[in-house]
C-alpha atoms as a PDB file:
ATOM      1  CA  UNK A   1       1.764 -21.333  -5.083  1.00  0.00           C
ATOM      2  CA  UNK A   2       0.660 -24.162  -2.921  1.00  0.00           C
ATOM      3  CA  UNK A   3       0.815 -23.099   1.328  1.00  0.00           C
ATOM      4  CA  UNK A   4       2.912 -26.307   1.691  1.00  0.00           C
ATOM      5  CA  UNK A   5       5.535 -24.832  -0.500  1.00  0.00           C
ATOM      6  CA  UNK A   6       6.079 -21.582   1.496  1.00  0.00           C
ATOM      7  CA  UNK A   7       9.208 -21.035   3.204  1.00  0.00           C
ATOM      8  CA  UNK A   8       9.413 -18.794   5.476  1.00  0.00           C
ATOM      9  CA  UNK A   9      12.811 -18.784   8.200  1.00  0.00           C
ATOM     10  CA  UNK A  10      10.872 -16.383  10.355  1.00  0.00           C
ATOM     11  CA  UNK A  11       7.493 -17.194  12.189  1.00  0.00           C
ATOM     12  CA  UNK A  12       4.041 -15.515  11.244  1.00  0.00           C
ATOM     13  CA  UNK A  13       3.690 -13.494  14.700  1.00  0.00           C
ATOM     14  CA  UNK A  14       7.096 -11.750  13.741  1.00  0.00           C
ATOM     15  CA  UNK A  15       6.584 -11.303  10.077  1.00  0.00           C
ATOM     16  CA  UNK A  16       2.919  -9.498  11.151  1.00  0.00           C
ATOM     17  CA  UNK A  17       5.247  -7.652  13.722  1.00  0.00           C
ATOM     18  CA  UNK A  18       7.330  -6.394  10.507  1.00  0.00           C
ATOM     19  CA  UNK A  19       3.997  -5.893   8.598  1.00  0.00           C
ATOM     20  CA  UNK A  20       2.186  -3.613  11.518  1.00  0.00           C
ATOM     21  CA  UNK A  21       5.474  -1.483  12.225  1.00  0.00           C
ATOM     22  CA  UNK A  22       5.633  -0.862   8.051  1.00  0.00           C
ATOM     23  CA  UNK A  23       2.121  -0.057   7.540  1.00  0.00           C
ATOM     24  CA  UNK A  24       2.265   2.759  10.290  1.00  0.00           C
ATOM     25  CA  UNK A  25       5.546   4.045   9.485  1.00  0.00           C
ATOM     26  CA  UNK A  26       3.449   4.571   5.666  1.00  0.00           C
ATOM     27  CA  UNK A  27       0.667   5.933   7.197  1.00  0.00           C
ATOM     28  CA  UNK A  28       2.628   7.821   9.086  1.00  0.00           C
ATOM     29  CA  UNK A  29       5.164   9.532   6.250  1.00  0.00           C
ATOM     30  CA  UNK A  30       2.541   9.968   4.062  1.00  0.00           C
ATOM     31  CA  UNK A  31      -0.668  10.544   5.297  1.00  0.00           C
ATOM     32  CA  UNK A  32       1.579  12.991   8.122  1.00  0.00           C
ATOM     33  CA  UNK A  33       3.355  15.028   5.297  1.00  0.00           C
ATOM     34  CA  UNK A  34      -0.346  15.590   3.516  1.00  0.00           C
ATOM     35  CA  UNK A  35      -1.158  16.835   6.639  1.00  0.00           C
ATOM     36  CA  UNK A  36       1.645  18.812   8.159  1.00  0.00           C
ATOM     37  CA  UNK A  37       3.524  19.712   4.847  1.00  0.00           C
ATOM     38  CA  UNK A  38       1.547  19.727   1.511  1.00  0.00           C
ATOM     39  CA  UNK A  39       0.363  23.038   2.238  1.00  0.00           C
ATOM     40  CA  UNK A  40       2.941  24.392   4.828  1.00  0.00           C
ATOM     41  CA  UNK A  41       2.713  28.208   4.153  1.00  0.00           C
ATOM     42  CA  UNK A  42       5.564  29.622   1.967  1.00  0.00           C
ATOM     43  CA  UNK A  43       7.081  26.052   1.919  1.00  0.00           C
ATOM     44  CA  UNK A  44       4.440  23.498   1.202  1.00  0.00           C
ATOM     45  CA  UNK A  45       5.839  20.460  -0.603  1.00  0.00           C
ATOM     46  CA  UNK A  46       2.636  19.971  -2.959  1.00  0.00           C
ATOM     47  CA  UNK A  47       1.747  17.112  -4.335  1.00  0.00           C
ATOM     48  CA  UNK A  48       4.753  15.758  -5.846  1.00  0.00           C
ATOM     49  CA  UNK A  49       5.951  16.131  -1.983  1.00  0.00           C
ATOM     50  CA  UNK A  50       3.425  13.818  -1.103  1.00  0.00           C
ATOM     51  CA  UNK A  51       3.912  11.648  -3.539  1.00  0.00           C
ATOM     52  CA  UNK A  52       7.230  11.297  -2.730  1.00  0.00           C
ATOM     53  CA  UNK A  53       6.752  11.053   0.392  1.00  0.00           C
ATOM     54  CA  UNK A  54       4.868   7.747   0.153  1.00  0.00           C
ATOM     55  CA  UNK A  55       6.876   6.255  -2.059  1.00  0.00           C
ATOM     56  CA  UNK A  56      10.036   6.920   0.176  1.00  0.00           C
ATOM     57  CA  UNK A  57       8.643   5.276   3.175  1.00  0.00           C
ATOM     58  CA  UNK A  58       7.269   1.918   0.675  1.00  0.00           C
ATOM     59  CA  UNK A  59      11.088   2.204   0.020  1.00  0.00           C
ATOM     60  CA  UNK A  60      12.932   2.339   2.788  1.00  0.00           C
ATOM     61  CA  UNK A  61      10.582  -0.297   4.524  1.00  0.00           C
ATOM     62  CA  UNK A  62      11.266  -2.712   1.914  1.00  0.00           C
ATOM     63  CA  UNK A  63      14.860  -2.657   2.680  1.00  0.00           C
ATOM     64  CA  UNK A  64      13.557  -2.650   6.535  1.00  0.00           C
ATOM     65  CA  UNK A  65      11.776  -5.344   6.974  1.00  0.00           C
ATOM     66  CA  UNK A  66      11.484  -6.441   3.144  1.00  0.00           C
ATOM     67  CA  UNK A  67      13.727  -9.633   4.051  1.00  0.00           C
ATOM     68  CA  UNK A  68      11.521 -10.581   7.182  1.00  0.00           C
ATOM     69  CA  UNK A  69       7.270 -10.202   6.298  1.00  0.00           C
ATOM     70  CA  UNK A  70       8.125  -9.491   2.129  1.00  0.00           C
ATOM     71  CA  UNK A  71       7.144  -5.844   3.112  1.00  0.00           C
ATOM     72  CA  UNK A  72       3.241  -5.992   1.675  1.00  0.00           C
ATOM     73  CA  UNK A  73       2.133  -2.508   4.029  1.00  0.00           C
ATOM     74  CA  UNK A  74      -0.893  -2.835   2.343  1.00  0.00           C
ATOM     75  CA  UNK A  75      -4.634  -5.643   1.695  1.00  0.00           C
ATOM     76  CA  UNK A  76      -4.672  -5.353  -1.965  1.00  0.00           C
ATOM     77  CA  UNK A  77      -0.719  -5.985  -2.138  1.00  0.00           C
ATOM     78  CA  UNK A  78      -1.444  -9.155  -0.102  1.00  0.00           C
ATOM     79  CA  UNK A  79      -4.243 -10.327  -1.922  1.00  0.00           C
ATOM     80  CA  UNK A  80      -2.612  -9.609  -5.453  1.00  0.00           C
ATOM     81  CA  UNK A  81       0.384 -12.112  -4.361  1.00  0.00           C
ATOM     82  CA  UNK A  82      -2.008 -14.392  -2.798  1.00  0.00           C
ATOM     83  CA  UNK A  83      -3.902 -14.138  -6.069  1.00  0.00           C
ATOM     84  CA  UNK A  84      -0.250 -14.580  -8.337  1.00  0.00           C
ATOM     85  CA  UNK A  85       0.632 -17.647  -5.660  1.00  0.00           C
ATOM     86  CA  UNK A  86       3.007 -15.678  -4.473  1.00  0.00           C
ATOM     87  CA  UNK A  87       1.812 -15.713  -1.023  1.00  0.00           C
ATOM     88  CA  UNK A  88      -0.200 -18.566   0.579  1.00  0.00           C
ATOM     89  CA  UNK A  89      -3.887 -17.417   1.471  1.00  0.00           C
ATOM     90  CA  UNK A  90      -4.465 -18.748   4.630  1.00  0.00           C
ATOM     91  CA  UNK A  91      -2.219 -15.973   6.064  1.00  0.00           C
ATOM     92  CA  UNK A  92      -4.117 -13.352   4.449  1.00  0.00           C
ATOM     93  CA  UNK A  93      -6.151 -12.232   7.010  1.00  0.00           C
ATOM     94  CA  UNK A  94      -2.828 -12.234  10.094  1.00  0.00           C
ATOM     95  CA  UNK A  95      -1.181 -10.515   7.575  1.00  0.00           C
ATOM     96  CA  UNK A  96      -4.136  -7.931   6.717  1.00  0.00           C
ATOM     97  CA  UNK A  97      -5.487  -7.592  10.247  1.00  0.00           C
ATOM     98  CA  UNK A  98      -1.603  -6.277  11.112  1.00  0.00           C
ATOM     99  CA  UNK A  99      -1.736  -3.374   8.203  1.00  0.00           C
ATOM    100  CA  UNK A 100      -5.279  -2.540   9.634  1.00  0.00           C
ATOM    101  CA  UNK A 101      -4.117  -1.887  13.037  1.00  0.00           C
ATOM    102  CA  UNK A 102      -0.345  -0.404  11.873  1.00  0.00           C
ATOM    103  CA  UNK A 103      -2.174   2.030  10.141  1.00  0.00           C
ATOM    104  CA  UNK A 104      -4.739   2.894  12.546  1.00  0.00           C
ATOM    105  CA  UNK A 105      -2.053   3.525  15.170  1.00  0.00           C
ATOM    106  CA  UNK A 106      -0.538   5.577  13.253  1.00  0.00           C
ATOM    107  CA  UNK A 107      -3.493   7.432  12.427  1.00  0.00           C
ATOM    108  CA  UNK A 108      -3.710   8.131  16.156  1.00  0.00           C
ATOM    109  CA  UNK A 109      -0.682   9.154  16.636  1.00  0.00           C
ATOM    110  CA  UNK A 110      -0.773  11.743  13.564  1.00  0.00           C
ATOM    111  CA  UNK A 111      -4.456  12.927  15.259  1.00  0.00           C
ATOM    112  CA  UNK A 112      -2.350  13.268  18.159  1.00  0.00           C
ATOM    113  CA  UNK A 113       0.015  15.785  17.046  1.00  0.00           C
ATOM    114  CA  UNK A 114      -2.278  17.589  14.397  1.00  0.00           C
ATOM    115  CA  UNK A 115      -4.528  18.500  17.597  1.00  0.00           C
ATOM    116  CA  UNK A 116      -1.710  20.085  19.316  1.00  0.00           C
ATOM    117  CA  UNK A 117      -2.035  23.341  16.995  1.00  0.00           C
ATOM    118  CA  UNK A 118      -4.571  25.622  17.755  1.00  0.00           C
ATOM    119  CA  UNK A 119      -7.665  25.911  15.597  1.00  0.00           C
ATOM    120  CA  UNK A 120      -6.713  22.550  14.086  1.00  0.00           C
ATOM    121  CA  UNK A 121     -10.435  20.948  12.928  1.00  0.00           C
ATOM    122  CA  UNK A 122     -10.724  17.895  10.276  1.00  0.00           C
ATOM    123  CA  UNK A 123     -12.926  19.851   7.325  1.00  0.00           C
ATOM    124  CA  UNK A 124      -9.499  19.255   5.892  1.00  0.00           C
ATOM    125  CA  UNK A 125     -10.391  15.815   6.087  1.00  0.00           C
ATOM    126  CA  UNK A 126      -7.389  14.744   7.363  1.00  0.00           C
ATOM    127  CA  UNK A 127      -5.859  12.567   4.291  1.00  0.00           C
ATOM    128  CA  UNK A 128      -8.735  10.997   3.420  1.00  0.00           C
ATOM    129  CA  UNK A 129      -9.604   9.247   0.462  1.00  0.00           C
ATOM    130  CA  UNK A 130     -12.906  10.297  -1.638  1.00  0.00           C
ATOM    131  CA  UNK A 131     -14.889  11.027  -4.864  1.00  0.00           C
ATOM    132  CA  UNK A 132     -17.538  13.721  -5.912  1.00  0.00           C
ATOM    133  CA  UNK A 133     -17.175  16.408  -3.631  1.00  0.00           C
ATOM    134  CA  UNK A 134     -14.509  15.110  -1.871  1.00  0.00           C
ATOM    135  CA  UNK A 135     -12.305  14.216  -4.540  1.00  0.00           C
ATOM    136  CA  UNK A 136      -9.562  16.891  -4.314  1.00  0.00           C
ATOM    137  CA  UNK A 137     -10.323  17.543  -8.298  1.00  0.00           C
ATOM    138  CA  UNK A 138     -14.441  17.038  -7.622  1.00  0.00           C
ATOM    139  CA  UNK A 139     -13.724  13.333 -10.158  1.00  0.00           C
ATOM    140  CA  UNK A 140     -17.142  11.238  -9.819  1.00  0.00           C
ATOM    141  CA  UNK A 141     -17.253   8.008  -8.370  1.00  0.00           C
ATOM    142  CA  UNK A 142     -17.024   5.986 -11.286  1.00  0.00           C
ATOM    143  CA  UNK A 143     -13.740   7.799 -12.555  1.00  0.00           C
ATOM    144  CA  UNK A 144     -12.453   7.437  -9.089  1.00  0.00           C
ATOM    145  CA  UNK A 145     -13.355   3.516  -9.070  1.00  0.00           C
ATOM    146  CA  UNK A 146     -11.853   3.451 -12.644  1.00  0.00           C
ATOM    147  CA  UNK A 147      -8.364   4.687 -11.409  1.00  0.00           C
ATOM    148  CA  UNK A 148      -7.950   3.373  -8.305  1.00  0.00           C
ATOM    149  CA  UNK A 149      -8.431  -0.308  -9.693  1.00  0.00           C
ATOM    150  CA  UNK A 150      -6.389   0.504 -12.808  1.00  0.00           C
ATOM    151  CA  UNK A 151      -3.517   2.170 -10.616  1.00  0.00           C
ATOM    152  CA  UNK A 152      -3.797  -0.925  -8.480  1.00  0.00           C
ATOM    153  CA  UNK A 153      -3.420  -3.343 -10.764  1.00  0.00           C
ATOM    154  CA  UNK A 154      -0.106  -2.118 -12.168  1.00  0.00           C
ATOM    155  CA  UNK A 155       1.328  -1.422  -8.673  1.00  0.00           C
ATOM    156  CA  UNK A 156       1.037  -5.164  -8.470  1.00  0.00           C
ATOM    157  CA  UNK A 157       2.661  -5.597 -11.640  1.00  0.00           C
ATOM    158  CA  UNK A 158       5.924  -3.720 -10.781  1.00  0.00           C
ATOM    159  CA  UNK A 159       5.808  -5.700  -7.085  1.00  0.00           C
ATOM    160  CA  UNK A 160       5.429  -8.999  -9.721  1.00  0.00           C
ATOM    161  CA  UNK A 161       7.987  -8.064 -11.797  1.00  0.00           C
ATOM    162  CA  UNK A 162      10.074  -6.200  -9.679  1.00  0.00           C
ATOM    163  CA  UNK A 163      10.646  -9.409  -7.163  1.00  0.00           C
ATOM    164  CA  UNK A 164      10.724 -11.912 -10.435  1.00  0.00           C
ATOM    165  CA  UNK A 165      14.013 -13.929 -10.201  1.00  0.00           C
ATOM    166  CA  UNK A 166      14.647 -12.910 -13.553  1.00  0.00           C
ATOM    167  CA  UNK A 167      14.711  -9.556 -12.982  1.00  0.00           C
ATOM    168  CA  UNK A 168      17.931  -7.588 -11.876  1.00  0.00           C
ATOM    169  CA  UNK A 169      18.883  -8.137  -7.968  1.00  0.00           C
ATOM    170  CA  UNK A 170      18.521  -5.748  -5.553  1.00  0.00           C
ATOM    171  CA  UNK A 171      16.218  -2.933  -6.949  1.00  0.00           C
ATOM    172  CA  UNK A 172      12.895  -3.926  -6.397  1.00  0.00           C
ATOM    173  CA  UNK A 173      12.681  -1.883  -3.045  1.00  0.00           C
ATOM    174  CA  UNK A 174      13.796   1.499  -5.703  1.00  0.00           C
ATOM    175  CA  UNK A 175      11.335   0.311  -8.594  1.00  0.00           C
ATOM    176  CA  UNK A 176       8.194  -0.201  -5.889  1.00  0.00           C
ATOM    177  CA  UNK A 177       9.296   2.919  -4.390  1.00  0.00           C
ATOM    178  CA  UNK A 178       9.382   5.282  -7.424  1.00  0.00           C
ATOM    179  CA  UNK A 179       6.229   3.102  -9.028  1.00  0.00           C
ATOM    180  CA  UNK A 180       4.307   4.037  -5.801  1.00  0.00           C
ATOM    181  CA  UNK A 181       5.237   7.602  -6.537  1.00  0.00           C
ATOM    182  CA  UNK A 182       4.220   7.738 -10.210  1.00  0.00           C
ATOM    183  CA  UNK A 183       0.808   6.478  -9.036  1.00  0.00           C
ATOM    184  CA  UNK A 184       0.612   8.818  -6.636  1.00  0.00           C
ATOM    185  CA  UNK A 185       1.203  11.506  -8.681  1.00  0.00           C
ATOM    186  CA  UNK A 186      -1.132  10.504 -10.962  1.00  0.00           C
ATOM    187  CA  UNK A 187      -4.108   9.893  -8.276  1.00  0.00           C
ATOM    188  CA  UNK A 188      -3.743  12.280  -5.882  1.00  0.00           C
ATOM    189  CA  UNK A 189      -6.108  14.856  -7.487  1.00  0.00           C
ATOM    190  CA  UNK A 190      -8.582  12.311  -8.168  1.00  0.00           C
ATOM    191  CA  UNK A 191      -9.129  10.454  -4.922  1.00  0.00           C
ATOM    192  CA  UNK A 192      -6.354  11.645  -2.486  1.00  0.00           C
ATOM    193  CA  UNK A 193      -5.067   8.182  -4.036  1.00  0.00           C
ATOM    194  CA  UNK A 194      -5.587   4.810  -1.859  1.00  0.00           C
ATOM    195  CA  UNK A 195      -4.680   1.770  -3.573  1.00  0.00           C
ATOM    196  CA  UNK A 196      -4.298   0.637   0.192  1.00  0.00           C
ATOM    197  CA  UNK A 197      -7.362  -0.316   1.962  1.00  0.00           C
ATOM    198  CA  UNK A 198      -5.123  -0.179   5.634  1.00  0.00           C
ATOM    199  CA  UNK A 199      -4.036   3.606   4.728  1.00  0.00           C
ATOM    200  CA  UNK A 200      -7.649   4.688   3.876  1.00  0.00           C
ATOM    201  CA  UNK A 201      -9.359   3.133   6.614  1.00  0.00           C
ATOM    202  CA  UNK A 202      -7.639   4.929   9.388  1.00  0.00           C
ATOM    203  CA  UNK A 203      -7.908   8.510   8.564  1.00  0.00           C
ATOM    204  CA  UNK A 204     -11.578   7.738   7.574  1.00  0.00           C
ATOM    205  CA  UNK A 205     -12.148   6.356  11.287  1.00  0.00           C
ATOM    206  CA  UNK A 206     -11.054   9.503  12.573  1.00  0.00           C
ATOM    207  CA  UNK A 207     -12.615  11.547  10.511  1.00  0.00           C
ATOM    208  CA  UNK A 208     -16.114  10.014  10.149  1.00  0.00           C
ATOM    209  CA  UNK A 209     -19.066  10.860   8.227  1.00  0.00           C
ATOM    210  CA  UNK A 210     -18.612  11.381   4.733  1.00  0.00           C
ATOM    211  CA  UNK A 211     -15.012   9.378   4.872  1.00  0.00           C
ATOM    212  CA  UNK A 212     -16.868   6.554   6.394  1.00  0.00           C
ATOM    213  CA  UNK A 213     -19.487   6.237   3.594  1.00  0.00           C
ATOM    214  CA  UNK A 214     -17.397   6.410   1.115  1.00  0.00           C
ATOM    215  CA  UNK A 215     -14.515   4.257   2.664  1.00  0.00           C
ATOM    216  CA  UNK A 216     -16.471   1.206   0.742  1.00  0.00           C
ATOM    217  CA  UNK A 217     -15.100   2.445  -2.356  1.00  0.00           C
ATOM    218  CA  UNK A 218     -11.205   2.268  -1.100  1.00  0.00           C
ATOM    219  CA  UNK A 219     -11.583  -1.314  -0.078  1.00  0.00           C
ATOM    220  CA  UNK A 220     -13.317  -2.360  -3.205  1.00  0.00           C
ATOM    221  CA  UNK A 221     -11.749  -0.782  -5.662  1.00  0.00           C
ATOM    222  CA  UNK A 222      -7.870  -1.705  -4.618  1.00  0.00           C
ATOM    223  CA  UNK A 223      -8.615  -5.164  -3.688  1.00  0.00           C
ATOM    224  CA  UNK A 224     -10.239  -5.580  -7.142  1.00  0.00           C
ATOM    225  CA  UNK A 225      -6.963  -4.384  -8.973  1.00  0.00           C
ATOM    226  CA  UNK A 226      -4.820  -6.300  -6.713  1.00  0.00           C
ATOM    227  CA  UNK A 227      -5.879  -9.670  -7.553  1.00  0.00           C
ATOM    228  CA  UNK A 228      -6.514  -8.649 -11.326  1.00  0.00           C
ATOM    229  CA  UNK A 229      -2.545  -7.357 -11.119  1.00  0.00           C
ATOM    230  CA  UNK A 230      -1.510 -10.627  -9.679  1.00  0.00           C
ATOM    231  CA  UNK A 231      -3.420 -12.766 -11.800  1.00  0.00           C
ATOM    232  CA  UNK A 232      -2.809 -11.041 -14.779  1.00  0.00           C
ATOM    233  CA  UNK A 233       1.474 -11.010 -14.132  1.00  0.00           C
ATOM    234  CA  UNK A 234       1.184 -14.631 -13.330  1.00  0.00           C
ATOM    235  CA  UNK A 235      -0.966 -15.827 -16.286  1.00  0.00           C
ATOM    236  CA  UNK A 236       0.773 -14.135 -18.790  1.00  0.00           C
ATOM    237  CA  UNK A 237       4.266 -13.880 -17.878  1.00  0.00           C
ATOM    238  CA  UNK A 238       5.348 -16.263 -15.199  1.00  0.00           C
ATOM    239  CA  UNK A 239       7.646 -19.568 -16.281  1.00  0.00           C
ATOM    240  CA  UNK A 240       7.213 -22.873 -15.592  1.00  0.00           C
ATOM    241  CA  UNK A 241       9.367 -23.626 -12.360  1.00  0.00           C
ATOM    242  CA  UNK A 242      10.362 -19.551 -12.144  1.00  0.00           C
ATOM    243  CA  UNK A 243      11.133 -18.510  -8.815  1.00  0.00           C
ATOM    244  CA  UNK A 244       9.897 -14.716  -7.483  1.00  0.00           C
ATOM    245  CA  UNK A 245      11.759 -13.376  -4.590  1.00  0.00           C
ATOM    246  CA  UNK A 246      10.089 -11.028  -1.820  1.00  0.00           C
ATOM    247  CA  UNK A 247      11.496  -7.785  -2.037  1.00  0.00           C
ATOM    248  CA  UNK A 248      14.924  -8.077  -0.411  1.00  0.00           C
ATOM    249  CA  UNK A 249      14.518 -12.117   0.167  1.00  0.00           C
ATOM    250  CA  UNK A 250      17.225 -14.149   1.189  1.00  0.00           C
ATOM    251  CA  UNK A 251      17.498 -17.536  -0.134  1.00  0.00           C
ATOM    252  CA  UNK A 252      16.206 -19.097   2.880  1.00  0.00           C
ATOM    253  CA  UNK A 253      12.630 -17.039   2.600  1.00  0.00           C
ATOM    254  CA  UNK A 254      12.053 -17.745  -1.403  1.00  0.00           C
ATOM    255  CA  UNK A 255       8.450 -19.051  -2.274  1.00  0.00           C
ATOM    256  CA  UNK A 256       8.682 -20.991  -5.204  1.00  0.00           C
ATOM    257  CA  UNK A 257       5.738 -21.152  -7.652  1.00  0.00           C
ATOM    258  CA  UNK A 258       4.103 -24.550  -9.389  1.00  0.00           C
ATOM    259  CA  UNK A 259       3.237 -23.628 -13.047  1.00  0.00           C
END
């Protein structure tokens, strides 16, 4: 997709607006209900709680603010359409540097309330993402790599297919929503599951240490399956002249695609 051909009805500083309140209100659903309910006593939601959890607020987002920023929430997301030119690259880094600091805030405001129970300490390491000893399953870092770029890359293919033109209107927010669950389900007992540079980086920062170090890993690995998930959709099953949609796009904010 060429920059030129991006049209967009509603300027950059409010689409990154839309992209900062979406990332924290992910980080905040997600990462908060690992924290507060996963493991509530008696009544703990699990991990299929979590997983849900995140996957409801990718969903309900997308019908937020889908229609005004395309609803990425997350680096590798942006990257993968930047990579399917689906997105023009030159507002990668607004668009990232919004996520970083939506999900950082919202990291803060989670540390916030966590600290307002007594005995609360971060050994539990506060949703963050790791491998070896801190995967939640004790995974190495090579399986944890393995998965996160593997889960990435086909999170980008239901966003690519999902917002296709061709594909049925309307659902994409529901397919995203439920794929992001399904991955999470699968990858929360490796890594904690990332695929979302923004969401791993701000627990990490408030957790330090060992989150830090390995916090390399959870930008590497997501941006890596991002673009290969982009690239990959585009190469193989995009149309001359198709036109994708961002998720809940009206006609006004399409971004049409050169072959």
């Amino acid at each position: 997709m060429a920059p030129e051909e991006h049209i967009m009805s509603t300027n950059l500083a409010k689409r990154s607006a839309a992209e900062f309140v979406g990332t924290f209100w992910l980080v905040f659903g997600g990462c908060g209900s690992a924290i507060f309910a996963a493991a509530f006593p008696g009544l703990g939601i699990g991990f299929f709680g979590v997983a849900l959890a995140f996957g409801l607020t990718v969903l309900t987002m997308a019908y937020a603010i889908g229609h005004i920023s395309g609803c990425h929430l997350n680096p590798a997301v942006t990257m993968g359409l930047v990579c399917g030119r689906r997105f023009p690259a030159i507002e990668l880094i607004p668009y990232v540097g919004a996520q970083i600091l939506g999900a950082i805030v919202a990291a803060g405001v989670l540390y916030v309330i966590a600290t307002g129970k007594p005995g609360f300490d971060m050994s539990g390491g506060f949703a963050s993402n790791g491998y070896g000893e801190h995967s939640p399953g004790g995974y190495s870092l090579l399986a944890c790599g393995v998965a996160e770029v593997v889960l990435t890359t086909f999170f980008l293919f239901i966003i690519m297919g999902a917002t296709d033109s061709r594909a049925p209107q309307g659902f994409a927010p529901i397919a995203i929503g439920l794929g992001l669950t399904l991955i999470h389900l699968i990858g929360i007992p490796l890594t904690n599951l990332s695929v979302n540079p923004a969401r791993s980086t701000a627990p990490a920062l408030f957790v330090g240490g060992w989150a830090l170090r390995q916090l390399w890993l959870f930008w590497l690995a997501p941006l890596l399956g991002g673009a290969i998930g982009g690239l990959l959709y585009t190469t193989i099953f995009a149309e001359a002249g198709y036109i994708p949609r961002h998720i809940g796009a009206s006609p006004s904010q399409v971004m049409k695609v050169r072959a």
